[in-house]
Protein backbone atom coordinates (compact mmCIF):
# COMPACT_ATOMS: atom_id res chain seq x y z
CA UNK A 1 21.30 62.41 36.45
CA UNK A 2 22.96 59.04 35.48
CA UNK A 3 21.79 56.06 37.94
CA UNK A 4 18.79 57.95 39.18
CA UNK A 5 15.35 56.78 38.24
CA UNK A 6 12.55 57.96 37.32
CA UNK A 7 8.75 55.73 37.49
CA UNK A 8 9.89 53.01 35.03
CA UNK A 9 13.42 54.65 33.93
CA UNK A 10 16.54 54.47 35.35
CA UNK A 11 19.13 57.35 33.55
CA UNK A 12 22.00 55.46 31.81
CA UNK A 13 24.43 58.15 29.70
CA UNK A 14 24.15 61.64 28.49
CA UNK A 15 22.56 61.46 24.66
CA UNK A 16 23.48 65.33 24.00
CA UNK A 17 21.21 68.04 23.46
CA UNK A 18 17.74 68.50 21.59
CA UNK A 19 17.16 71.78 19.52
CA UNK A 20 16.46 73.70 22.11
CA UNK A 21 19.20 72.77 23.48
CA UNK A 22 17.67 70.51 26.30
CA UNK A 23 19.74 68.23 27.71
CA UNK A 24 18.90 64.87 26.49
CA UNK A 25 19.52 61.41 28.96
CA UNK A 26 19.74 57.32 27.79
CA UNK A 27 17.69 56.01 29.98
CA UNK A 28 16.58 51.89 30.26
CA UNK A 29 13.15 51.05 30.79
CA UNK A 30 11.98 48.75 33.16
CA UNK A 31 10.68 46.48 30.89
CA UNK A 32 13.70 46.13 28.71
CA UNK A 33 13.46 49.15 26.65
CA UNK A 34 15.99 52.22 25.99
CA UNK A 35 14.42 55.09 24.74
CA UNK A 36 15.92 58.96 24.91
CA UNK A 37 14.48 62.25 26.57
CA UNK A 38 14.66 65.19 27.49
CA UNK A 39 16.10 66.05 31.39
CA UNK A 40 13.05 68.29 32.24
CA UNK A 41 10.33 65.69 30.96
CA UNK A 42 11.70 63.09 33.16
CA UNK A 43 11.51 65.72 36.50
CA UNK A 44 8.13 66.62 35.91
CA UNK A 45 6.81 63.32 35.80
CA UNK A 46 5.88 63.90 31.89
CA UNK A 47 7.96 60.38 30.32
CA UNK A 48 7.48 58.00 33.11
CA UNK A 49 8.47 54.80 30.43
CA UNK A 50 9.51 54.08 27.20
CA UNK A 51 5.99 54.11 26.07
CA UNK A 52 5.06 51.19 27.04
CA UNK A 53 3.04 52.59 30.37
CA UNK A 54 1.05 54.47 27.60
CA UNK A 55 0.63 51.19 25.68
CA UNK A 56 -0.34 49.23 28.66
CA UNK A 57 -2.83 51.97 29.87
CA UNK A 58 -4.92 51.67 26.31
CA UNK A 59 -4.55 47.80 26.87
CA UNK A 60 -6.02 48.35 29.95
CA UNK A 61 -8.79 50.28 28.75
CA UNK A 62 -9.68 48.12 26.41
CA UNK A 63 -9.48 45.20 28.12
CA UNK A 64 -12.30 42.42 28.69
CA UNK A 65 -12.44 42.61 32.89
CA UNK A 66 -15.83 43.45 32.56
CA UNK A 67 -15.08 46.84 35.56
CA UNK A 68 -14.94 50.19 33.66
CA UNK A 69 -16.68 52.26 35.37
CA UNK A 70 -17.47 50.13 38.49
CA UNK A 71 -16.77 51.89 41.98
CA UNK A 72 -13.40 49.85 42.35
CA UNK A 73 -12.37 50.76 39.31
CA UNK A 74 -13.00 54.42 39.68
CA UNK A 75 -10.96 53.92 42.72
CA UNK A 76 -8.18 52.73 41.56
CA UNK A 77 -7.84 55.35 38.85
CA UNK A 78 -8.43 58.27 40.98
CA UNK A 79 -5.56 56.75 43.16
CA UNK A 80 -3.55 56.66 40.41
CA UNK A 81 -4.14 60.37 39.37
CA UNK A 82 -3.75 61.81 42.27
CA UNK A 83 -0.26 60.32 42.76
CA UNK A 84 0.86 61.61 39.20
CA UNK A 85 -0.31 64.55 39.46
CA UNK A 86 2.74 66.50 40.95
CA UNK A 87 0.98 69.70 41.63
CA UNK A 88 -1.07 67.82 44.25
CA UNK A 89 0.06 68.57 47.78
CA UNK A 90 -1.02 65.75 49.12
CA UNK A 91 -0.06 63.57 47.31
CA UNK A 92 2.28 63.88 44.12
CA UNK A 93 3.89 66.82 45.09
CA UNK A 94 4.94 64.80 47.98
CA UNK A 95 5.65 61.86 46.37
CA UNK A 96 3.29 59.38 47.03
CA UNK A 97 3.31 56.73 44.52
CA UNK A 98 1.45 53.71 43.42
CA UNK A 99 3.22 50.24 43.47
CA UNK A 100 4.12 48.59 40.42
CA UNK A 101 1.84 45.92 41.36
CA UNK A 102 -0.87 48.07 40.60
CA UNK A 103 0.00 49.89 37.62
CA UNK A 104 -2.66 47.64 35.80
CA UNK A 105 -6.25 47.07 37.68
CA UNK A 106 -6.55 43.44 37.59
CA UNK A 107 -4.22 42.83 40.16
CA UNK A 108 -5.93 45.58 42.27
CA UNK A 109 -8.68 44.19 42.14
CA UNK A 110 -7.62 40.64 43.06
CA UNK A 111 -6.47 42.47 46.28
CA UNK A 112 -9.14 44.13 46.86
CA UNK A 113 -11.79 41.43 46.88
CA UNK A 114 -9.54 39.15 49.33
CA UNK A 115 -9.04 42.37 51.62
CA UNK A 116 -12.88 42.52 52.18
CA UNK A 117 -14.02 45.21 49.92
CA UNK A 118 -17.49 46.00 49.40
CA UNK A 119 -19.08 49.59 48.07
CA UNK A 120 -19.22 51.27 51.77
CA UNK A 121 -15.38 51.09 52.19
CA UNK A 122 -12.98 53.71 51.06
CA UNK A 123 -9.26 52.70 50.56
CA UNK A 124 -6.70 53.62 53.40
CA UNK A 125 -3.20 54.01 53.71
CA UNK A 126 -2.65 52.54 57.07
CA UNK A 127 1.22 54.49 56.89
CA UNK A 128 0.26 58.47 55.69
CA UNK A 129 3.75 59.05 54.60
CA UNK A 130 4.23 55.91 52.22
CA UNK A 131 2.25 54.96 49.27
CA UNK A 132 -0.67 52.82 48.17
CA UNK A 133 0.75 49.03 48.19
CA UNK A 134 -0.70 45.94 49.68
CA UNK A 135 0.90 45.66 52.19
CA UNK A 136 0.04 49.70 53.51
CA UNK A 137 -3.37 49.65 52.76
CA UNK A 138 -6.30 48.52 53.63
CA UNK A 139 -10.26 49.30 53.38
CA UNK A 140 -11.88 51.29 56.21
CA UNK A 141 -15.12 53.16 56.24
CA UNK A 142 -14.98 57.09 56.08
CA UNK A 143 -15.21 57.20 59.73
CA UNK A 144 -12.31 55.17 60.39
CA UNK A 145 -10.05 57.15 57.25
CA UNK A 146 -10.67 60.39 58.91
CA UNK A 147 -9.44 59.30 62.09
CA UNK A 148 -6.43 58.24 60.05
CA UNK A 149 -5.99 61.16 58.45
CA UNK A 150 -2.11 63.13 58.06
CA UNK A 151 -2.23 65.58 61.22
CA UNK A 152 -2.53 69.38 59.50
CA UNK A 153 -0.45 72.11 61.28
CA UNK A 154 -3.68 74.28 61.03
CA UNK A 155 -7.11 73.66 60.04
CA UNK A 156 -7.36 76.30 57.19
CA UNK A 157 -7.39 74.78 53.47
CA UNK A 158 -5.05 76.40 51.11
CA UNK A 159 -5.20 77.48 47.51
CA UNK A 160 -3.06 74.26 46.62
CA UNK A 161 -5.46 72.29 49.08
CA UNK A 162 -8.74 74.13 46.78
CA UNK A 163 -7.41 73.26 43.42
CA UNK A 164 -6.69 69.59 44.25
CA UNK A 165 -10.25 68.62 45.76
CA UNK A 166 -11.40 70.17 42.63
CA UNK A 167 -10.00 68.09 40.47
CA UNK A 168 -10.16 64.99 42.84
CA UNK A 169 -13.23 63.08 41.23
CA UNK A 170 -14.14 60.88 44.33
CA UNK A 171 -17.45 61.13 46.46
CA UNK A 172 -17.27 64.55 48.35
CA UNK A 173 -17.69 62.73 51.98
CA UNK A 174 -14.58 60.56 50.87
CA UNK A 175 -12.91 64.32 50.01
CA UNK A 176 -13.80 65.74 53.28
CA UNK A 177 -12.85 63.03 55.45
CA UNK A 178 -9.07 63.08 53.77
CA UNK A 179 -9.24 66.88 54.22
CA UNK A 180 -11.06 67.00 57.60
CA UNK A 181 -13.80 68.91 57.08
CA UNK A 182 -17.31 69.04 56.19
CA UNK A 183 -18.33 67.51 53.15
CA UNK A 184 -20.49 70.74 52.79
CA UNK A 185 -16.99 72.52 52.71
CA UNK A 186 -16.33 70.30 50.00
CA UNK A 187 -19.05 70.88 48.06
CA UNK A 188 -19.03 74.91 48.06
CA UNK A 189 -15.14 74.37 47.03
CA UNK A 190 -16.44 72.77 43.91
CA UNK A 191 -18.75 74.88 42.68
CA UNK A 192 -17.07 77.79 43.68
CA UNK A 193 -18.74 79.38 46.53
CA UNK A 194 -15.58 78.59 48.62
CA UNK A 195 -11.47 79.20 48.22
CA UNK A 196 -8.79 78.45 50.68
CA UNK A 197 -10.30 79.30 53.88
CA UNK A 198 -11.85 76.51 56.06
């Protein structure tokens, strides 16, 4: 475990074991920080910092840019979810991450406004197999992102593939293009109607 990182952590010594006998790690914080955890927190994605990611998130929150709950900013945290969460195939579980740069939203949406966004765009990773940085994305109408989307060895949905659009929060024609299929597809996945099969 020592010298591999984790998000914001980077493992520094062994710190013994907790009373379950977990394995605990030193680790340093990328913003200065030490703090102590558990092995199995750190591989699941559940510490990502010292706390201060936590902190900076309720900052961020609470903060006076004036775009909670615009479209951009729904955007931007619906990217970020779906990168942490690690159960979703398409993009945790296969490690997709956010860039540092745009842990907070401000400078997200600085980018955004000089890379031509408006509210008929959806954000694109120009490179499928990296993550969402400025220099790999870019904004595209649905059209264009479904053209761009991963190449599937089949064109059947599976369970993994249900329970992540159901928890993915964007428009269901922004969904279906990702997924290539009908946003109706989408829609009966959602409420139900519809499992794995496509």
């Amino acid at each position: 475990m020592i010298g591999q990182s984790f998000s914001r952590l980077t493992v520094v010594a062994s710190a013994g074991k907790d009373r379950k006998r977990n394995l605990l790690w030193q680790c340093q914080c990328s913003c200065g920080e030490t703090t102590i955890t558990a092995g199995y927190r750190l591989r699941s994605g559940e510490t990502r910092s010292c706390g201060c990611l936590q902190r900076e998130s309720v900052t961020e929150r609470n903060a006076s840019h004036g775009q909670s709950g615009t479209r951009l900013y729904i955007i931007w945290s619906n990217m970020r979810a779906r990168c942490q969460d690690l159960s979703n195939p398409h993009y945790g579980a296969r490690g997709i991450k956010v860039c540092s740069d745009w842990e907070t939203f401000e400078p997200f949406y600085q980018w955004a406004q000089q890379a031509g966004y408006d509210d008929s765009l959806t954000i694109e990773r120009i490179n499928n197999d990296e993550g969402y940085s400025p220099a790999n994305c870019r904004w595209a109408t649905v059209l264009e992102q479904s053209k761009n989307k991963r190449p599937r060895k089949d064109h059947k949905l599976t369970a993994d593939d249900a329970r992540a659009i159901r928890r993915d929060h964007r428009p269901r024609k922004e969904v279906a293009a990702e997924y290539g299929v009908n946003k109706n597809h989408i829609s009966r996945i959602k409420n139900g109607l519809r499992w794995a099969d496509a």
